[in-house]
PDB file of N, CA and C in Angstrom:
ATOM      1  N   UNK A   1     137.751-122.667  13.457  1.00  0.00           N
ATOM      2  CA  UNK A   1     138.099-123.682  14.428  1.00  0.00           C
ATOM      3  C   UNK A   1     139.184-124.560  13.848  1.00  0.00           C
ATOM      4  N   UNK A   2     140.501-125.003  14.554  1.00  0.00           N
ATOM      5  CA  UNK A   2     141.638-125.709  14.353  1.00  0.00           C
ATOM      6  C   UNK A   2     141.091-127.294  14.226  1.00  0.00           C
ATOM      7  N   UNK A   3     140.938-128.001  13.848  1.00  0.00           N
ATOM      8  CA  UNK A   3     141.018-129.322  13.958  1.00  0.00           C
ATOM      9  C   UNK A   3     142.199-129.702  13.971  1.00  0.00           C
ATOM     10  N   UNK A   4     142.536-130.602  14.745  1.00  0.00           N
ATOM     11  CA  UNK A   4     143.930-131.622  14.968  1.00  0.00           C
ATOM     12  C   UNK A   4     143.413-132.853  14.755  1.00  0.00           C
ATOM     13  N   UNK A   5     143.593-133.104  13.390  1.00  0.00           N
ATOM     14  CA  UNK A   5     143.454-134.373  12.820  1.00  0.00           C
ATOM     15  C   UNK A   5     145.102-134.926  11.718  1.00  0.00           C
ATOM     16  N   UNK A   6     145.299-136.236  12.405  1.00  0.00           N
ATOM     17  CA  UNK A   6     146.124-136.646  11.405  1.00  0.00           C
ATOM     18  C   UNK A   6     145.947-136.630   9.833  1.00  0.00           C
ATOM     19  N   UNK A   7     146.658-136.934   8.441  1.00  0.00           N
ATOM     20  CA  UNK A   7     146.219-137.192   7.238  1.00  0.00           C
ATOM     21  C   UNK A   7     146.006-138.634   7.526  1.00  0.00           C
ATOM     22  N   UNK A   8     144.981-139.128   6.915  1.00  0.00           N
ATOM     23  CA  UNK A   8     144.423-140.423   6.644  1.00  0.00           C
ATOM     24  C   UNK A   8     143.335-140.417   5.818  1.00  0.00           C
ATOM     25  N   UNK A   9     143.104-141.692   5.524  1.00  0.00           N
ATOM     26  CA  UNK A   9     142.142-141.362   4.675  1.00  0.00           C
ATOM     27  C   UNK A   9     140.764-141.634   5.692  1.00  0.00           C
ATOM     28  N   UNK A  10     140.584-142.602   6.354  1.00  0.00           N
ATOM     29  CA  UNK A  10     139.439-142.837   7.553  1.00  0.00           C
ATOM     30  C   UNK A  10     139.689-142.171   8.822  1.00  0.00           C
ATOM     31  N   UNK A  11     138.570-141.696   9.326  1.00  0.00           N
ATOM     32  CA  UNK A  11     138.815-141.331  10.450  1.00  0.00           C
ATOM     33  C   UNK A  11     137.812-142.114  11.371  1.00  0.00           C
ATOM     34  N   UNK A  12     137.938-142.728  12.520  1.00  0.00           N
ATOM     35  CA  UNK A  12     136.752-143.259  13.458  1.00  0.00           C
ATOM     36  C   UNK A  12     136.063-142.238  13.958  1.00  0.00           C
ATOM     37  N   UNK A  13     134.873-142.315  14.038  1.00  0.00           N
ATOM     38  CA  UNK A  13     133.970-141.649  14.640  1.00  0.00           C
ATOM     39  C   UNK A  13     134.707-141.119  16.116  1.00  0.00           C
ATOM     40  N   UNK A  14     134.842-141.731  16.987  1.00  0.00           N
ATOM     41  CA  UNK A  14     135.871-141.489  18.161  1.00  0.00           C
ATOM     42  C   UNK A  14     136.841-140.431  18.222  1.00  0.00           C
ATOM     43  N   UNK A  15     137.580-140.935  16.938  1.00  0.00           N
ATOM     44  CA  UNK A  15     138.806-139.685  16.381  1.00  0.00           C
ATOM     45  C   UNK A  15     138.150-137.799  16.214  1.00  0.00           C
ATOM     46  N   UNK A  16     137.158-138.579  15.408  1.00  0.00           N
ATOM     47  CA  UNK A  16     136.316-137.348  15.251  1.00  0.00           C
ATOM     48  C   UNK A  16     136.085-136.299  16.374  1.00  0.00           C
ATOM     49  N   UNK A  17     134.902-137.085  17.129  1.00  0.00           N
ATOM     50  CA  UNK A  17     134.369-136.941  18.527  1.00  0.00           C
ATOM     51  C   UNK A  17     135.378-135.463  18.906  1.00  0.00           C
ATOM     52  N   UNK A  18     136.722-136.267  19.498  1.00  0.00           N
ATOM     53  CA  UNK A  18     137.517-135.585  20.341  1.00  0.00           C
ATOM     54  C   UNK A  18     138.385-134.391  19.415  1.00  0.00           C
ATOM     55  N   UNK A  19     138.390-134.676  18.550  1.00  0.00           N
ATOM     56  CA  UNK A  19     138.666-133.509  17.791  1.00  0.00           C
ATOM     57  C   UNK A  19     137.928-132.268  18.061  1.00  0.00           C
ATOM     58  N   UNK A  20     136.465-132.561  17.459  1.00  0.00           N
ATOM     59  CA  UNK A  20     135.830-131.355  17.401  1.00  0.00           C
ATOM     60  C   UNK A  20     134.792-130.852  18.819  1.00  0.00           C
ATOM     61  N   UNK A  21     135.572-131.624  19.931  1.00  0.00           N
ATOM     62  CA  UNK A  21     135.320-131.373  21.373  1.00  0.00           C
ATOM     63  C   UNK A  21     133.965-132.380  22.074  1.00  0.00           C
ATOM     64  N   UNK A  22     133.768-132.765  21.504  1.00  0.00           N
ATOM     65  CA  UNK A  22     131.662-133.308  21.295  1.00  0.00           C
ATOM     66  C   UNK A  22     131.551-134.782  21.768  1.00  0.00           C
ATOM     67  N   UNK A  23     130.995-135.494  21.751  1.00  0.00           N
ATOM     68  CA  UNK A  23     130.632-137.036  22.307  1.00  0.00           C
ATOM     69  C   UNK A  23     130.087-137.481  21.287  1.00  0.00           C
ATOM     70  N   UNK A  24     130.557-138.750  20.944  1.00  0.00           N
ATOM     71  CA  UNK A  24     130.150-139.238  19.635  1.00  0.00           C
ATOM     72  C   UNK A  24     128.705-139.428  19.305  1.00  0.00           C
ATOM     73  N   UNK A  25     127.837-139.346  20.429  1.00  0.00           N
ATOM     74  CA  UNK A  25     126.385-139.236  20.069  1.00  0.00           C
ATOM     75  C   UNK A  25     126.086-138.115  19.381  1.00  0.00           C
ATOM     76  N   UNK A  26     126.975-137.037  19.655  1.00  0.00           N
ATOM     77  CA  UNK A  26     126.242-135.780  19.034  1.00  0.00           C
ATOM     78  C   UNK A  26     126.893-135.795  17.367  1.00  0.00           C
ATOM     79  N   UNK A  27     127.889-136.534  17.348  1.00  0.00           N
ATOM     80  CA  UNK A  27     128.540-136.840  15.397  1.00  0.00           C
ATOM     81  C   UNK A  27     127.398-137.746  15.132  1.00  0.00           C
ATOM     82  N   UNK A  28     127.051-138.922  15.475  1.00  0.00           N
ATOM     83  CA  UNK A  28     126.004-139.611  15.006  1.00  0.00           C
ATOM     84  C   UNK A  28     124.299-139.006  14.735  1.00  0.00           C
ATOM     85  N   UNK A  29     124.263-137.924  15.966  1.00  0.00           N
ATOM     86  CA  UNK A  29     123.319-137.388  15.206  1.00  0.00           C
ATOM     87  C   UNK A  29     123.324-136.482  14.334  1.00  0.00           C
ATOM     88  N   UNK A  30     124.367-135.884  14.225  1.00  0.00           N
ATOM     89  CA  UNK A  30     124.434-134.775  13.117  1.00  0.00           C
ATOM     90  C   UNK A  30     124.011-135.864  11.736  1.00  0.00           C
ATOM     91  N   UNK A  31     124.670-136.740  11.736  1.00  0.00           N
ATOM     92  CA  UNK A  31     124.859-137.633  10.613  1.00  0.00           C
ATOM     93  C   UNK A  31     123.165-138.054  10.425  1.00  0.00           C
ATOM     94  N   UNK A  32     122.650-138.295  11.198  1.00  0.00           N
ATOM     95  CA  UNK A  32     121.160-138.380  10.735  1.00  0.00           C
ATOM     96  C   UNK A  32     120.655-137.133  10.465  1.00  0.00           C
ATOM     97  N   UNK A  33     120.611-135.832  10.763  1.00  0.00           N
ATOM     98  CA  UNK A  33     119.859-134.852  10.992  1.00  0.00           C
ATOM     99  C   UNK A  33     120.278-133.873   9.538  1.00  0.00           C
ATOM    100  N   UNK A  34     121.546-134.048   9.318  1.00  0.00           N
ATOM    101  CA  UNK A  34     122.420-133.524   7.716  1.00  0.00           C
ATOM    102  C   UNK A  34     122.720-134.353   6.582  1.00  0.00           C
ATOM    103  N   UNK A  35     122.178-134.423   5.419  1.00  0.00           N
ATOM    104  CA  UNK A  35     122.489-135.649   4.774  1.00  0.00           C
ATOM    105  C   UNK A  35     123.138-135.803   4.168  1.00  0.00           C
ATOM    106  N   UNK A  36     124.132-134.445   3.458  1.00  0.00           N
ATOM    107  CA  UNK A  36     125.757-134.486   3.272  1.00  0.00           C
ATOM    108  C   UNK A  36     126.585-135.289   4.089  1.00  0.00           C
ATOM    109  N   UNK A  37     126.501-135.654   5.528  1.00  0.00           N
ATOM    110  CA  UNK A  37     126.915-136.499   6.073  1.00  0.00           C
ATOM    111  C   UNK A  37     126.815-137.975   5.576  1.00  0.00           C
ATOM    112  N   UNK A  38     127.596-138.505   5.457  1.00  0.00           N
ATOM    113  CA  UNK A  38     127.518-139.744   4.625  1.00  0.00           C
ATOM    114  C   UNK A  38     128.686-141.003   4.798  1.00  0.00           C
ATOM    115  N   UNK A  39     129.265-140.998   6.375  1.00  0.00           N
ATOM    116  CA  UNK A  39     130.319-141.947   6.514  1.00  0.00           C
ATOM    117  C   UNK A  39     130.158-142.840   5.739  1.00  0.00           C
ATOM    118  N   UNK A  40     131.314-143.682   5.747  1.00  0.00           N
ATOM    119  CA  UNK A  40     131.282-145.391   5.212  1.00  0.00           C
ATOM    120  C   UNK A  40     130.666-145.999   6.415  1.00  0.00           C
ATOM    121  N   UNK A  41     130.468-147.150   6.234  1.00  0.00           N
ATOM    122  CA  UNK A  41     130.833-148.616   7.176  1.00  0.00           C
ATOM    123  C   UNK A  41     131.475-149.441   7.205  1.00  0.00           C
ATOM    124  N   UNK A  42     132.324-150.190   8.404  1.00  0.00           N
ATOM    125  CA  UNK A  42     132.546-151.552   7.261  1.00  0.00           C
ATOM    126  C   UNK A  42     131.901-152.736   8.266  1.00  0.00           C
ATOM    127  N   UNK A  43     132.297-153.622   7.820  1.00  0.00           N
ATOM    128  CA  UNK A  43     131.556-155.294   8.160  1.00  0.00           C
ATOM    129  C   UNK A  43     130.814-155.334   9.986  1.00  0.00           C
ATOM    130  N   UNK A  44     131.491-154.559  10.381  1.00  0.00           N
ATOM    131  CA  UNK A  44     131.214-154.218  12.362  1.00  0.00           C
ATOM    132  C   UNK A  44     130.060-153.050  12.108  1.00  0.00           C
ATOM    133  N   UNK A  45     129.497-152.509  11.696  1.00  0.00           N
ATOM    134  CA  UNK A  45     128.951-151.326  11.314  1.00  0.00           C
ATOM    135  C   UNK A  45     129.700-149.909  11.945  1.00  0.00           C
ATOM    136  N   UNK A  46     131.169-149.969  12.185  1.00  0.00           N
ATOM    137  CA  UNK A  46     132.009-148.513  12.946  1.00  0.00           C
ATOM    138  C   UNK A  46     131.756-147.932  11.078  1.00  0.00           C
ATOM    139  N   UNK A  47     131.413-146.469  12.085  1.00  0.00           N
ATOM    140  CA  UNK A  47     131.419-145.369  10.751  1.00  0.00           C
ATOM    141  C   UNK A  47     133.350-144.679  10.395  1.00  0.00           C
ATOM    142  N   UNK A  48     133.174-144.656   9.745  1.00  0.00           N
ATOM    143  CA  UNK A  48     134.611-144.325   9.065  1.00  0.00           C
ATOM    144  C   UNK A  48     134.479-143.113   8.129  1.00  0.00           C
ATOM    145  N   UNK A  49     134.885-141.976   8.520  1.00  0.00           N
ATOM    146  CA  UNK A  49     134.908-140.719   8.036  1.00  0.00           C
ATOM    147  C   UNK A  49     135.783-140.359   6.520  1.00  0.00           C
ATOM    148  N   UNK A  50     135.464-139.693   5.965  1.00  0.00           N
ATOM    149  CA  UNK A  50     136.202-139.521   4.746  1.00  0.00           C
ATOM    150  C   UNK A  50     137.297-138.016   4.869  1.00  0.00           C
ATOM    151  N   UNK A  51     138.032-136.932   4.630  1.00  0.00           N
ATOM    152  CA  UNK A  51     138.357-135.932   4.467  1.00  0.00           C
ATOM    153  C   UNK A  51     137.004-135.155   4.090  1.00  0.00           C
ATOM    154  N   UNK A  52     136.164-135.800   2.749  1.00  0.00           N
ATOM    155  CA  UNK A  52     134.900-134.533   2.964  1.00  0.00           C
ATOM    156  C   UNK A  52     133.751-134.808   4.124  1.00  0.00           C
ATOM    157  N   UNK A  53     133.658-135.739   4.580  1.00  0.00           N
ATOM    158  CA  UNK A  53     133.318-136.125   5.725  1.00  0.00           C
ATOM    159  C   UNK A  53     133.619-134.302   7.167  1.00  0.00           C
ATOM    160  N   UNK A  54     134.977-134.847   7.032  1.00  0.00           N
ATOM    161  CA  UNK A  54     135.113-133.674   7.697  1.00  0.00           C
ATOM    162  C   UNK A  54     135.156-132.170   7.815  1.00  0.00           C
ATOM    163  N   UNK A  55     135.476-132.062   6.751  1.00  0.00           N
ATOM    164  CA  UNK A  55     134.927-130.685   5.574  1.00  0.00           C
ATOM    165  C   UNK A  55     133.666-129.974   6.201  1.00  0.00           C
ATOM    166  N   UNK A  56     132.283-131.499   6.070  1.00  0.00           N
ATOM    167  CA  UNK A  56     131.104-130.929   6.136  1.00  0.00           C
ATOM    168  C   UNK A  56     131.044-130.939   7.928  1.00  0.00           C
ATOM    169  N   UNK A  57     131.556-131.950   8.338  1.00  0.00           N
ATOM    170  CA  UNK A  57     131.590-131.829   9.616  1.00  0.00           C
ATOM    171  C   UNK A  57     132.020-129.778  10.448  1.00  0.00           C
ATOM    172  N   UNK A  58     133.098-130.092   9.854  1.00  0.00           N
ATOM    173  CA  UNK A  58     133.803-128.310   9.813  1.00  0.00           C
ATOM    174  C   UNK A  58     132.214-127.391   9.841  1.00  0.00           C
ATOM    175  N   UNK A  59     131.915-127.727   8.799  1.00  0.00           N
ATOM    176  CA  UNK A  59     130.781-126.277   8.464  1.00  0.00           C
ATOM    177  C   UNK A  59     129.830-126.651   9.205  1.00  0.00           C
ATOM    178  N   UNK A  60     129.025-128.213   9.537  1.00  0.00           N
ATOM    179  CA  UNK A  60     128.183-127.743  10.450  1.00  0.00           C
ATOM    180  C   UNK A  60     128.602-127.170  12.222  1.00  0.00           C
ATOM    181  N   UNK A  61     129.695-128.010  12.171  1.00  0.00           N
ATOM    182  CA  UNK A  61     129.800-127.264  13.608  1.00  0.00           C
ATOM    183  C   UNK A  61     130.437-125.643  13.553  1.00  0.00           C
ATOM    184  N   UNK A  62     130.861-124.917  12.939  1.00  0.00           N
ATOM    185  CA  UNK A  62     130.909-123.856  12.714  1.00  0.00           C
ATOM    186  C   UNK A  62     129.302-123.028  12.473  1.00  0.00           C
ATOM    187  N   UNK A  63     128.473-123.622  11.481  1.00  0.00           N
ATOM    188  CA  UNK A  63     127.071-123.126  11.662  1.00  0.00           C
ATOM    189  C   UNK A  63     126.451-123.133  12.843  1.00  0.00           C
ATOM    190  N   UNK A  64     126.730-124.385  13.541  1.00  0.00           N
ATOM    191  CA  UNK A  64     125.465-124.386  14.602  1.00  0.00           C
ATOM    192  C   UNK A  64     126.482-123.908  15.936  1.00  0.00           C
ATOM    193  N   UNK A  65     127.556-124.513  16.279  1.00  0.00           N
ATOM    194  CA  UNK A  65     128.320-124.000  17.548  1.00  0.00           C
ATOM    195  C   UNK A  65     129.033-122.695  17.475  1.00  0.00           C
ATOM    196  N   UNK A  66     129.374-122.055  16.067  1.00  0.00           N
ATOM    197  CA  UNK A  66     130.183-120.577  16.701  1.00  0.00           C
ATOM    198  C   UNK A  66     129.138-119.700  15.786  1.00  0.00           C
ATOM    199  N   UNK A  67     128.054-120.211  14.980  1.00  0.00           N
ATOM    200  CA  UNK A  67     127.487-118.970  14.661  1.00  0.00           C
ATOM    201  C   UNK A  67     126.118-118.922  15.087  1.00  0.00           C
ATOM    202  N   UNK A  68     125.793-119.776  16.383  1.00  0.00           N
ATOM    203  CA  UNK A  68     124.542-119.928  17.213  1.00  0.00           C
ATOM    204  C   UNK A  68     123.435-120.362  16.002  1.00  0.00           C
ATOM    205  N   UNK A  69     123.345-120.828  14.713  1.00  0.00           N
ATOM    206  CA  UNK A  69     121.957-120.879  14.196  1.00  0.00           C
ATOM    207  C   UNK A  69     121.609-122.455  14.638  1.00  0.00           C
ATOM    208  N   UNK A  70     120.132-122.202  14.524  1.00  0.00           N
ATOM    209  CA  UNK A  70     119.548-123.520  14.991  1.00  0.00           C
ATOM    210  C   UNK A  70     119.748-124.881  14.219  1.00  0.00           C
ATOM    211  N   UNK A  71     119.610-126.038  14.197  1.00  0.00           N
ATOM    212  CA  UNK A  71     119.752-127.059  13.132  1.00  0.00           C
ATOM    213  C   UNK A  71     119.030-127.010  12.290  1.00  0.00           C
ATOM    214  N   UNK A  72     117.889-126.775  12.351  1.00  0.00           N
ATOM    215  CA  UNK A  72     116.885-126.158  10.874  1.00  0.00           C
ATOM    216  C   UNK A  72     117.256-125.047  10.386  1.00  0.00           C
ATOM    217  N   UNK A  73     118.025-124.244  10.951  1.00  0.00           N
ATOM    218  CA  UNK A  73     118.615-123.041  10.463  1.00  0.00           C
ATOM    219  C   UNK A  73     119.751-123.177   9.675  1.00  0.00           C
ATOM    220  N   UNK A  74     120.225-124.176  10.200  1.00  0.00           N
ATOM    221  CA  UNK A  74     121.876-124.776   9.314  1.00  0.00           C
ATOM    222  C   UNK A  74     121.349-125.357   8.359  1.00  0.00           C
ATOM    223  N   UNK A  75     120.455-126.234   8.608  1.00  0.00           N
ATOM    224  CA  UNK A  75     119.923-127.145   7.117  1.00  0.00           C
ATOM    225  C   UNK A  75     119.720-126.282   5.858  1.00  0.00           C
ATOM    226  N   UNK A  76     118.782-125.116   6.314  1.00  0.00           N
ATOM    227  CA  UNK A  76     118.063-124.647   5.486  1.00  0.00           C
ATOM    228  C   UNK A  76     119.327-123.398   4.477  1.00  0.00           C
ATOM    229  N   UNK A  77     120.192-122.848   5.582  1.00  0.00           N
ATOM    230  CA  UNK A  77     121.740-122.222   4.951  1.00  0.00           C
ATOM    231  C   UNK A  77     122.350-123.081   4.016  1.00  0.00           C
ATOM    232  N   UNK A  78     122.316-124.680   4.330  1.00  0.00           N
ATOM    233  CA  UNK A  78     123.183-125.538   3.829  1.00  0.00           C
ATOM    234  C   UNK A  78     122.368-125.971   2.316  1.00  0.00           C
ATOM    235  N   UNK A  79     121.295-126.072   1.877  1.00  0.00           N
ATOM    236  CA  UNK A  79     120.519-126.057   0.960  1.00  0.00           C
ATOM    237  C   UNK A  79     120.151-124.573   0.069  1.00  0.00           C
ATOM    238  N   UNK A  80     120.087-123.670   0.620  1.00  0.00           N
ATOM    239  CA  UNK A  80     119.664-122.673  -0.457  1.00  0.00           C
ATOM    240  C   UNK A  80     120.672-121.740  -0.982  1.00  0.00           C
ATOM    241  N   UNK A  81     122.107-122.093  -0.583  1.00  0.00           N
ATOM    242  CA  UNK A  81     123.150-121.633  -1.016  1.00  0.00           C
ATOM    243  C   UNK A  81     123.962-122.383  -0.501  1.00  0.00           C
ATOM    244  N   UNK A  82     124.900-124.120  -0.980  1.00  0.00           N
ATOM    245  CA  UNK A  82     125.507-124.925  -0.314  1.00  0.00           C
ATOM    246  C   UNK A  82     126.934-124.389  -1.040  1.00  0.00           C
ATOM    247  N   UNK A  83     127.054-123.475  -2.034  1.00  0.00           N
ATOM    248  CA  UNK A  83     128.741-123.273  -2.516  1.00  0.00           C
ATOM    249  C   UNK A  83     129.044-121.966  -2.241  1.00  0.00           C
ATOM    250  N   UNK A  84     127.809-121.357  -1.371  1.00  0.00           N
ATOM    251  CA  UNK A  84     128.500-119.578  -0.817  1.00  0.00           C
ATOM    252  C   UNK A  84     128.886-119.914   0.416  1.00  0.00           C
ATOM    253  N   UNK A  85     128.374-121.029   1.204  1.00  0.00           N
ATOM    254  CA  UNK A  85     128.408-121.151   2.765  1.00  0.00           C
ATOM    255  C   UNK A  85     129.609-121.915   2.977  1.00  0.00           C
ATOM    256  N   UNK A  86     129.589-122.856   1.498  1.00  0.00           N
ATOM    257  CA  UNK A  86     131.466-123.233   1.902  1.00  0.00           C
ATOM    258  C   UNK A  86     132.675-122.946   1.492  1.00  0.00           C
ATOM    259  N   UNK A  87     132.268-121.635   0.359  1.00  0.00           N
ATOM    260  CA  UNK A  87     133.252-120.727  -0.131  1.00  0.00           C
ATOM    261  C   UNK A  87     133.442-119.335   0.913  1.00  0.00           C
ATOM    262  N   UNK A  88     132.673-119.459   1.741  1.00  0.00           N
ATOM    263  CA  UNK A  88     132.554-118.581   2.956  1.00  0.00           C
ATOM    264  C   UNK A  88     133.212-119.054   4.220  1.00  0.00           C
ATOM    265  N   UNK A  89     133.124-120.125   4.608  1.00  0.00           N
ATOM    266  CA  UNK A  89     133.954-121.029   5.258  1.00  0.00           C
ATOM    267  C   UNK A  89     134.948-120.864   4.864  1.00  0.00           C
ATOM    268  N   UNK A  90     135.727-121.319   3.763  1.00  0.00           N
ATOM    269  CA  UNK A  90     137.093-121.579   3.153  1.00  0.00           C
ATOM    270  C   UNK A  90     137.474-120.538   3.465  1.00  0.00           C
ATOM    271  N   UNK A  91     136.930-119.437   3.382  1.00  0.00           N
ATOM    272  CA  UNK A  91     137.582-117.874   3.217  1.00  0.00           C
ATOM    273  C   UNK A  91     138.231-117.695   4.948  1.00  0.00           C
ATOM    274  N   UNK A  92     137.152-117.903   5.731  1.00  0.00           N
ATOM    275  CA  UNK A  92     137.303-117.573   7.060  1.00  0.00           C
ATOM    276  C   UNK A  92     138.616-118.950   7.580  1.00  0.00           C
ATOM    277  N   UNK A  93     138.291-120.175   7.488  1.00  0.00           N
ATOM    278  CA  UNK A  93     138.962-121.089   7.427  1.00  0.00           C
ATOM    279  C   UNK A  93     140.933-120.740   7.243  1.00  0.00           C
ATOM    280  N   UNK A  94     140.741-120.462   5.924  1.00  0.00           N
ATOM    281  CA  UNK A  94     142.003-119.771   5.539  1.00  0.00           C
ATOM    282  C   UNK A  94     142.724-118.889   6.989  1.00  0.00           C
ATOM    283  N   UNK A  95     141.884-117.554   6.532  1.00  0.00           N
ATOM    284  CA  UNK A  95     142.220-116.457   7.540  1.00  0.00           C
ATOM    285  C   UNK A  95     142.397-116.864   8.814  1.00  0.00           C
ATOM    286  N   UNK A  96     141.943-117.759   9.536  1.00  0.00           N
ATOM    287  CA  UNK A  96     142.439-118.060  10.872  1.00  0.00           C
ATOM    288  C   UNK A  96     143.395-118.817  11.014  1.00  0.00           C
ATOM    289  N   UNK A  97     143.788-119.594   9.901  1.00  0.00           N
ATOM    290  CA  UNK A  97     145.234-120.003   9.307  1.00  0.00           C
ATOM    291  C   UNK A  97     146.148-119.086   9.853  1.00  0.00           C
ATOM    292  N   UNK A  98     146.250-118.349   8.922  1.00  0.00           N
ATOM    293  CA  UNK A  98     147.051-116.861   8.755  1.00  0.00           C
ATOM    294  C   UNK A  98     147.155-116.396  10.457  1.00  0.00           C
ATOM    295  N   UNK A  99     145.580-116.019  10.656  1.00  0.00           N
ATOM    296  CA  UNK A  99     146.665-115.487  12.463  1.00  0.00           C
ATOM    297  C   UNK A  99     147.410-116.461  12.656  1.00  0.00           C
ATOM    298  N   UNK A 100     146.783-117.643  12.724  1.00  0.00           N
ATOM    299  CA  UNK A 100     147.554-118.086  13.729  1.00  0.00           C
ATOM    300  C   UNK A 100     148.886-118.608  13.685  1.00  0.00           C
ATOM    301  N   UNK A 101     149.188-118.878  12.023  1.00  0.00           N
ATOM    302  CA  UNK A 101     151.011-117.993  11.825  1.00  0.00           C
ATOM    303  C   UNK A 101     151.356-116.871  12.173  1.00  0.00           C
ATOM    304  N   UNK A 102     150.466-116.249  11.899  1.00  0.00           N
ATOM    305  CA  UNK A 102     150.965-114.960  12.648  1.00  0.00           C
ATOM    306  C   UNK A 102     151.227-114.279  13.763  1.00  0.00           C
ATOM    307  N   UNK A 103     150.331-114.985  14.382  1.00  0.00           N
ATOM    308  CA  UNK A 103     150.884-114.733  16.326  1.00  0.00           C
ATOM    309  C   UNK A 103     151.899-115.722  16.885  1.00  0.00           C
ATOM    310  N   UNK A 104     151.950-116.790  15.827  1.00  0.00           N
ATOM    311  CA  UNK A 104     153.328-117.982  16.222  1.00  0.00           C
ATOM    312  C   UNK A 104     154.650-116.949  15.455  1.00  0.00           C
ATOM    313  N   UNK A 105     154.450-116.249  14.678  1.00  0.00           N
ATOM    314  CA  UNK A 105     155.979-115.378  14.503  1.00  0.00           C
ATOM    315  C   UNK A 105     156.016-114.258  14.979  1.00  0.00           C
ATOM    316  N   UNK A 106     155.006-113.644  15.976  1.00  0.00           N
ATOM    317  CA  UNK A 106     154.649-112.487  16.862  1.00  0.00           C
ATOM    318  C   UNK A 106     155.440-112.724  18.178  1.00  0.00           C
ATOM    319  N   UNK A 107     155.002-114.417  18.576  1.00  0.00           N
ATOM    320  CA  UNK A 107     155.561-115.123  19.502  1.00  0.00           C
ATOM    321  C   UNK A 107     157.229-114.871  19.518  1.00  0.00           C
ATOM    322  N   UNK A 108     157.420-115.168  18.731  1.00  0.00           N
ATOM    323  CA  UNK A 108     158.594-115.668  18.628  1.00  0.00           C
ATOM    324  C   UNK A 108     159.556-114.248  18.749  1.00  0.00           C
ATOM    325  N   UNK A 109     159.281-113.404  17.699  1.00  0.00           N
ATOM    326  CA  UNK A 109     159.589-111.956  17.364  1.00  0.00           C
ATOM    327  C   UNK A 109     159.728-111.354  19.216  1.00  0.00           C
ATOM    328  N   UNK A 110     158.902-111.927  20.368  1.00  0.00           N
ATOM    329  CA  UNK A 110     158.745-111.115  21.287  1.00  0.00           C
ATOM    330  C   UNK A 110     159.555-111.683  22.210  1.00  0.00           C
TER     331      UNK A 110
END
């Protein structure tokens, strides 16, 4: 999955949200339900995302929305092997990189 996120170092929950298609209730509960999740706060209590913030964000919604497992099913992936599932990610992550240079110079080529 593409995220279209600017570089920054915070991201608002909001920012988030619409990125990864979802309503910010469903980022807030991930954030209770995964405990790698771990925004900041500041003085207003708005959560403020980090880069690994979104990282983990990436893998759970990749676990639970494109590879159908349940949230106890993601938890339990995300705990009994947490550096194969995101060296497995990275891998796939990458590769959809790659198409999708690659059908932008397919594009072009045609």
């Amino acid at each position: 999955m593409f995220i279209d996120l600017p570089e920054k170092r915070y991201y608002k929950i909001g920012e988030v949200a619409k990125a990864f298609g979802v309503n910010t209730s469903h980022i807030r509960f991930w954030e209770k339900e995964f405990d790698v999740l771990q925004p900041k706060k500041n003085k207003k209590g708005n959560r403020l995302f980090t880069q690994e913030d979104i990282k983990n964000l990436k893998l759970i919604y990749h676990l639970v929305k494109e590879k159908g497992y349940t949230l106890e099913g993601a938890k339990s992936k995300m705990k009994e092997s947490p550096k194969n599932v995101k060296k497995n990610y990275d891998i796939i992550s990458r590769l959809e990189t790659i198409k999708e240079e690659l059908l932008k110079i397919k594009s072009q080529i045609s």
